[in-house]
PDB file of N, CA and C in Angstrom:
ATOM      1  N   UNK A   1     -14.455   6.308 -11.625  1.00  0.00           N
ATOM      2  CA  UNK A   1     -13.691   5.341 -10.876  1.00  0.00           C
ATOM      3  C   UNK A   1     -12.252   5.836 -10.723  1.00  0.00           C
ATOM      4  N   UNK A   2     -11.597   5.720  -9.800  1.00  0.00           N
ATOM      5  CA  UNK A   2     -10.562   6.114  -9.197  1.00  0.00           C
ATOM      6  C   UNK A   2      -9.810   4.694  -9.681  1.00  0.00           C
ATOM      7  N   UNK A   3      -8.076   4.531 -10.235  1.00  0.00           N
ATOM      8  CA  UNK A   3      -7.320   3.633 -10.236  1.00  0.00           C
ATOM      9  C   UNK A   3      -6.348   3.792  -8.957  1.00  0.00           C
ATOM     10  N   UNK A   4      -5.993   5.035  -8.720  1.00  0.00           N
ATOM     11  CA  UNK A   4      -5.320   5.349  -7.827  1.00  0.00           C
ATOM     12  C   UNK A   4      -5.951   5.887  -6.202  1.00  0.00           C
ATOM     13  N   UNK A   5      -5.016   5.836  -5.642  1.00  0.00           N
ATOM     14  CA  UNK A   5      -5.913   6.826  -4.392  1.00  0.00           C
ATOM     15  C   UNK A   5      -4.630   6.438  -2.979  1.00  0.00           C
ATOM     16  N   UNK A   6      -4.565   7.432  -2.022  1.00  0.00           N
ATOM     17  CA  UNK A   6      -3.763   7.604  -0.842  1.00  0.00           C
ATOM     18  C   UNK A   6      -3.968   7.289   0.193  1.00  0.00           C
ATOM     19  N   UNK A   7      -3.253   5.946   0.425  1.00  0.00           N
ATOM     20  CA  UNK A   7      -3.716   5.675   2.177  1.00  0.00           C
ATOM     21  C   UNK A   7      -2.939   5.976   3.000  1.00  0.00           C
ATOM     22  N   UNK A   8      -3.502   6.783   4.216  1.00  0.00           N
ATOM     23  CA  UNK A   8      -2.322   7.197   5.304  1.00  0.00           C
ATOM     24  C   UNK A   8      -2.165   6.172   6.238  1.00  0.00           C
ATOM     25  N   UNK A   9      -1.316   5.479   6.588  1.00  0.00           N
ATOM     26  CA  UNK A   9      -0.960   4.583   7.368  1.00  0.00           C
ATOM     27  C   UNK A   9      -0.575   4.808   8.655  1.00  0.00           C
ATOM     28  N   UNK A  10      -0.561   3.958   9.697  1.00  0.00           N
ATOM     29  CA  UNK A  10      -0.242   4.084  10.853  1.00  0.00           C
ATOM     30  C   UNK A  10       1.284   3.963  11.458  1.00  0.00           C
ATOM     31  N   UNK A  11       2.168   3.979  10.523  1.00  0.00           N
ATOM     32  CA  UNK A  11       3.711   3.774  10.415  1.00  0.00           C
ATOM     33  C   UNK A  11       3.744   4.250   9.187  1.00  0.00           C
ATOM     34  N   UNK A  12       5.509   4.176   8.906  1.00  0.00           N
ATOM     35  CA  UNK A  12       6.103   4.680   8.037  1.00  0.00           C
ATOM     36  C   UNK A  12       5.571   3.682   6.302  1.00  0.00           C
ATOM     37  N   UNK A  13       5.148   4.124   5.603  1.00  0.00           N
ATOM     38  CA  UNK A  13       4.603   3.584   4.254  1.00  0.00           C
ATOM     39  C   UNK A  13       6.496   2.681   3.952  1.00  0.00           C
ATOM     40  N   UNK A  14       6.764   3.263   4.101  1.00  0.00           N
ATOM     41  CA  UNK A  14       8.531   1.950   3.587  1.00  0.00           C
ATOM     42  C   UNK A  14       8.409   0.680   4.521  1.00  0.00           C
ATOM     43  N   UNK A  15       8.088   0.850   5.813  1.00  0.00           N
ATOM     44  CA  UNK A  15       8.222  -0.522   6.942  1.00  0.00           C
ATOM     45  C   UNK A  15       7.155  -1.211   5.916  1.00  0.00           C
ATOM     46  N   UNK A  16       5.540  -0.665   6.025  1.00  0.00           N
ATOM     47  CA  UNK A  16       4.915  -1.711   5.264  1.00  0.00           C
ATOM     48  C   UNK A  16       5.285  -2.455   3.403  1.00  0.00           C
ATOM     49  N   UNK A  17       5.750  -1.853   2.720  1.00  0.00           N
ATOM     50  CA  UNK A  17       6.744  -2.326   1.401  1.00  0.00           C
ATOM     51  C   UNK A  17       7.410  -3.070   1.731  1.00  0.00           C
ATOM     52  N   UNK A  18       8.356  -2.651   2.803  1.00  0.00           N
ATOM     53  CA  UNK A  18       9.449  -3.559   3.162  1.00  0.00           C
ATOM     54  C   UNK A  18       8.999  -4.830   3.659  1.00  0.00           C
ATOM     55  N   UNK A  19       7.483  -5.053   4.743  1.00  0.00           N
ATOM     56  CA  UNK A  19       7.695  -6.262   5.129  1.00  0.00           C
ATOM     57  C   UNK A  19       6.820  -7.186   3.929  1.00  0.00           C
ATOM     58  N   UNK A  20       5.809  -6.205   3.643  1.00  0.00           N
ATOM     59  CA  UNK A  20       4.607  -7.192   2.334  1.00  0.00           C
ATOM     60  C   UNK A  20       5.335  -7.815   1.209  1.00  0.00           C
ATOM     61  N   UNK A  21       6.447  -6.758   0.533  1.00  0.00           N
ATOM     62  CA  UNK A  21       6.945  -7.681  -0.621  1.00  0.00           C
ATOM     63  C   UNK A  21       8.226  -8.326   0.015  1.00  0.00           C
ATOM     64  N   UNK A  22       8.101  -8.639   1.298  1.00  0.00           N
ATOM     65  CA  UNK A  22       9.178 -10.440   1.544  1.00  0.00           C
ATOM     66  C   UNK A  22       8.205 -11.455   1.507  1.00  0.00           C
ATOM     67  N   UNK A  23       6.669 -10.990   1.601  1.00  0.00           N
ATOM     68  CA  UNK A  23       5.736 -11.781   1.213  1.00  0.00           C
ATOM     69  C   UNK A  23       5.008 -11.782   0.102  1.00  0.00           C
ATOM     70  N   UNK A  24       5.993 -11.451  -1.002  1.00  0.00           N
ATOM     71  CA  UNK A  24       5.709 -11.303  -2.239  1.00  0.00           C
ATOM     72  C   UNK A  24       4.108 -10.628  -2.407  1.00  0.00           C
ATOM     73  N   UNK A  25       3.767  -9.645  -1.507  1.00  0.00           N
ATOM     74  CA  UNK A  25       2.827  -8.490  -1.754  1.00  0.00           C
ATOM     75  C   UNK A  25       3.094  -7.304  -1.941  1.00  0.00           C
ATOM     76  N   UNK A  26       2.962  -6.692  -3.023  1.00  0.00           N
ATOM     77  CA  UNK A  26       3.339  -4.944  -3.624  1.00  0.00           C
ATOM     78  C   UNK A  26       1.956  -4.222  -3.313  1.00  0.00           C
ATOM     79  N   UNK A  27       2.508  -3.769  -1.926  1.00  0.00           N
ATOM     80  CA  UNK A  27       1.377  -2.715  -1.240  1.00  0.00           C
ATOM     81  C   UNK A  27       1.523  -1.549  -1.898  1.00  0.00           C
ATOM     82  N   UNK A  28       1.926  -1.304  -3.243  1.00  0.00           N
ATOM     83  CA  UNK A  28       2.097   0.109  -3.329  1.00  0.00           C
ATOM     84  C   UNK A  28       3.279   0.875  -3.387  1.00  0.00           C
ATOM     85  N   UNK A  29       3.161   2.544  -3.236  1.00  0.00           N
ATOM     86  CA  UNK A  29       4.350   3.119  -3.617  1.00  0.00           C
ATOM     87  C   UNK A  29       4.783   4.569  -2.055  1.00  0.00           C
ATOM     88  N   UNK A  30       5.736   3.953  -1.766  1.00  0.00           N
ATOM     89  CA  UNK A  30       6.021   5.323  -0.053  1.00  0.00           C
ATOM     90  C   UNK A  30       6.173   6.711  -1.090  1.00  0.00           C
ATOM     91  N   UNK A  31       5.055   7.486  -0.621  1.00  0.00           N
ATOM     92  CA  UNK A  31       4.855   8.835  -1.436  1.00  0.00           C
ATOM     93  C   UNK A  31       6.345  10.113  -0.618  1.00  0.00           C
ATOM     94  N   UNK A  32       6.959   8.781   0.281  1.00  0.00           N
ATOM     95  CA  UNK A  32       8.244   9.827   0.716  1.00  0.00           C
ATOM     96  C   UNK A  32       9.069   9.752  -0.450  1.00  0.00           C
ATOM     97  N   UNK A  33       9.014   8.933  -1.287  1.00  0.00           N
ATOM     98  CA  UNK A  33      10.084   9.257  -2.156  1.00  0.00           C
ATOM     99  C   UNK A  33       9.859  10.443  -2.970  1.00  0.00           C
ATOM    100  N   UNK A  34       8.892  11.192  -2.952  1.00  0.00           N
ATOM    101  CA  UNK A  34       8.736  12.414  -3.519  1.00  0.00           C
ATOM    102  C   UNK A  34       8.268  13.945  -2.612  1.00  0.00           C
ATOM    103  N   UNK A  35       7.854  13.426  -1.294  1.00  0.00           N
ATOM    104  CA  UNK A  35       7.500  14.411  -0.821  1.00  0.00           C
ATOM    105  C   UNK A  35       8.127  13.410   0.642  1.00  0.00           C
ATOM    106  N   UNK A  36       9.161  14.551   1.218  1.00  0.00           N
ATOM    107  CA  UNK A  36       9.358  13.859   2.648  1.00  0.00           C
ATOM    108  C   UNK A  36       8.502  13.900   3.612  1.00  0.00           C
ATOM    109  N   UNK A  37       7.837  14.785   4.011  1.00  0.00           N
ATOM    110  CA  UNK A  37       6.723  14.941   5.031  1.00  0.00           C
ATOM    111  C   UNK A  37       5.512  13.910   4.801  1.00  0.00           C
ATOM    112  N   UNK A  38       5.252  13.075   3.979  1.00  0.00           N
ATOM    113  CA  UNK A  38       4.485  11.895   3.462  1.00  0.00           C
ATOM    114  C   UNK A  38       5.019  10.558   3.570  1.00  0.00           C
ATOM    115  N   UNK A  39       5.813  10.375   5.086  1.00  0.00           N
ATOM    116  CA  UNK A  39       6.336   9.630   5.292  1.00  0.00           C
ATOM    117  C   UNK A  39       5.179   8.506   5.825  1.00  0.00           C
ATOM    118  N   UNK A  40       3.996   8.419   6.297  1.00  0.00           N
ATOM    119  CA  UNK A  40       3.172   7.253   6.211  1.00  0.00           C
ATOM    120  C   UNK A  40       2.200   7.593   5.209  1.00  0.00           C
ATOM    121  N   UNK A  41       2.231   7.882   4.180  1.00  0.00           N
ATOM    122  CA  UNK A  41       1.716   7.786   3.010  1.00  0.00           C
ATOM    123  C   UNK A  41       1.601   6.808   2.008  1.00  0.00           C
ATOM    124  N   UNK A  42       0.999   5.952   1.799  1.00  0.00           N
ATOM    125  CA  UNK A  42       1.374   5.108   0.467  1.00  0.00           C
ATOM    126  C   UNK A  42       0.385   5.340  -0.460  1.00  0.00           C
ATOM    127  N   UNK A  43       0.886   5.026  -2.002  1.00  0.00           N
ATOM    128  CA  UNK A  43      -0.156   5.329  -3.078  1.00  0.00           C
ATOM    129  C   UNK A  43      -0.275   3.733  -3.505  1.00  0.00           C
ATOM    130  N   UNK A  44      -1.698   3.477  -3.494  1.00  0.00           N
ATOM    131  CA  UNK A  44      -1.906   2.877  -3.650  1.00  0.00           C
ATOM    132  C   UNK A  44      -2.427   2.530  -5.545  1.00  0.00           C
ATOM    133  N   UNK A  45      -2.646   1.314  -6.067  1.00  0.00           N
ATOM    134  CA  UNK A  45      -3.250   1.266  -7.541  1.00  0.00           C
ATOM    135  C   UNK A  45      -3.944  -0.076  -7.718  1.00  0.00           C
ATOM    136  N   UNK A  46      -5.299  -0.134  -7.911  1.00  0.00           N
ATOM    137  CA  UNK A  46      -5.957  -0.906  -8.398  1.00  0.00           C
ATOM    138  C   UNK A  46      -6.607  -0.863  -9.313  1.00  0.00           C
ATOM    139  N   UNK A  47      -6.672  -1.920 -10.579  1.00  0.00           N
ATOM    140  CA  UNK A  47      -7.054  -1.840 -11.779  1.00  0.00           C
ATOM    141  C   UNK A  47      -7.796  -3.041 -11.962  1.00  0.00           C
ATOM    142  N   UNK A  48      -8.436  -3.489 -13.307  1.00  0.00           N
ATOM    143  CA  UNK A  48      -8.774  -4.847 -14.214  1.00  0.00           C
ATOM    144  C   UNK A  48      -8.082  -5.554 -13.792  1.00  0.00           C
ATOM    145  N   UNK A  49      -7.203  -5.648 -13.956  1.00  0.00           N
ATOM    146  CA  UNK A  49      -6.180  -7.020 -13.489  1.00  0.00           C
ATOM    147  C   UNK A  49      -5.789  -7.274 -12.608  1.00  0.00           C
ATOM    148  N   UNK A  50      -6.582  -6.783 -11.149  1.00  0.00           N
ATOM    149  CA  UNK A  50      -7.052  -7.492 -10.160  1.00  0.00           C
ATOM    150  C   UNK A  50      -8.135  -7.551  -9.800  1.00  0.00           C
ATOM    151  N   UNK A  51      -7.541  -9.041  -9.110  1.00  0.00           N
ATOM    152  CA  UNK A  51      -8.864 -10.345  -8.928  1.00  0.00           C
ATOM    153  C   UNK A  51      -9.542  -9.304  -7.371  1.00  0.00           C
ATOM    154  N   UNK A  52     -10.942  -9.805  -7.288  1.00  0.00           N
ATOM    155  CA  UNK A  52     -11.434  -9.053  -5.857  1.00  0.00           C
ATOM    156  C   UNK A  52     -10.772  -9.898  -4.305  1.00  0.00           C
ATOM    157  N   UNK A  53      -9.939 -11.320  -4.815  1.00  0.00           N
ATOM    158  CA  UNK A  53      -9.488 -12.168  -3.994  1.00  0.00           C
ATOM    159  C   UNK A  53      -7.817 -11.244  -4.082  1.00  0.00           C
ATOM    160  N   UNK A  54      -7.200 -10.612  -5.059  1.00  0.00           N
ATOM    161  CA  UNK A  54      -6.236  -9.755  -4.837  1.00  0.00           C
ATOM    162  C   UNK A  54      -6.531  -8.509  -3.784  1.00  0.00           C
ATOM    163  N   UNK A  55      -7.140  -7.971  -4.177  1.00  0.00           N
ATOM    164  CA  UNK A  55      -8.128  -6.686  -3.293  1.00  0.00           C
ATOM    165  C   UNK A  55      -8.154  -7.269  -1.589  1.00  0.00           C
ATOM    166  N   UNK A  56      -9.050  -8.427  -1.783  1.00  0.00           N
ATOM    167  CA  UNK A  56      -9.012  -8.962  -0.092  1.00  0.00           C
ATOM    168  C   UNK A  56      -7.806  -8.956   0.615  1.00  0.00           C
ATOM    169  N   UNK A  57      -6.678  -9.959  -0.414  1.00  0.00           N
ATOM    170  CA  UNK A  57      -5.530  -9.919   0.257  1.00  0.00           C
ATOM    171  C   UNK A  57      -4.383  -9.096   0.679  1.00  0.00           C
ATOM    172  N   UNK A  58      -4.668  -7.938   0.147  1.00  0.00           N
ATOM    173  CA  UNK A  58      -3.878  -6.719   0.596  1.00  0.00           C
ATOM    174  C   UNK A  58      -4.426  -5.439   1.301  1.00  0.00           C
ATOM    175  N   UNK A  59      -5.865  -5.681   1.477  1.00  0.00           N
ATOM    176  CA  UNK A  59      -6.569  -5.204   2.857  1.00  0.00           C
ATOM    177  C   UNK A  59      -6.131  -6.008   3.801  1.00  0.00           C
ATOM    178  N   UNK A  60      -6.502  -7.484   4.158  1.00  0.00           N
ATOM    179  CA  UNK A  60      -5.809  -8.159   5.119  1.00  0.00           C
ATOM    180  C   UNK A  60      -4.397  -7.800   5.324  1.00  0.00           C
ATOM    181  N   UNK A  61      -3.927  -7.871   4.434  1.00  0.00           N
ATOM    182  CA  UNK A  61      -2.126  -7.605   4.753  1.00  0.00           C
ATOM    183  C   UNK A  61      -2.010  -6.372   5.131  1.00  0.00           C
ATOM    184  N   UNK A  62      -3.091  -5.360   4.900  1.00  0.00           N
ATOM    185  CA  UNK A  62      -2.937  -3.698   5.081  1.00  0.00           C
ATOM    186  C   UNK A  62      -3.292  -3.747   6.895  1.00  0.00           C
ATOM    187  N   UNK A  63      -4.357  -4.680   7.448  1.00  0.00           N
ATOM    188  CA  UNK A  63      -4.931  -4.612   8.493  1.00  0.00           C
ATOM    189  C   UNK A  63      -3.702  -4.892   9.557  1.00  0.00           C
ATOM    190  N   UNK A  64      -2.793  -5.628   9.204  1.00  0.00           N
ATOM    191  CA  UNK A  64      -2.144  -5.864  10.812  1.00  0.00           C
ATOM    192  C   UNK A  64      -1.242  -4.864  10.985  1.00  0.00           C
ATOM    193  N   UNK A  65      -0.879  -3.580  10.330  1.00  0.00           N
ATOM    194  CA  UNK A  65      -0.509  -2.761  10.521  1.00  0.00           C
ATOM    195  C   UNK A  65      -1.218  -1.660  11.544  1.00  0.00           C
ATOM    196  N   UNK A  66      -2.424  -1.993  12.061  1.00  0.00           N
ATOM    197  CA  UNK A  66      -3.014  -1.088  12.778  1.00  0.00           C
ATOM    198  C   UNK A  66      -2.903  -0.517  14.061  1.00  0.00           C
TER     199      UNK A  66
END
């Protein structure tokens, strides 16, 4: 099982951070802060201590970015 894993996004991985946690959702981490060319990159982390109703809600929140 994977905890981690990389989704490439369709915009910049910071726009989506920036708008999810004003909706108190933490999509994750912009992998530009370590590599600039990974500017729609985000790392994502799911563990035990989320619910599969957590999981839903940040696919939905991941989807209108498309």
């Amino acid at each position: 099982f994977f905890n981690e894993f990389v989704v490439r996004c369709p915009v910049p991985a910071q726009v989506i951070c920036d708008k999810l946690l004003k909706d108190n959702i933490f999509p994750g981490i912009p992998l530009s802060r370590w590599r600039s060319e990974a500017t729609n990159e985000l790392l994502v982390c799911v563990t035990e201590k989320r619910t599969s109703a957590d999981i839903q809600k940040l696919v939905q929140s991941l989807s209108q970015f498309e």
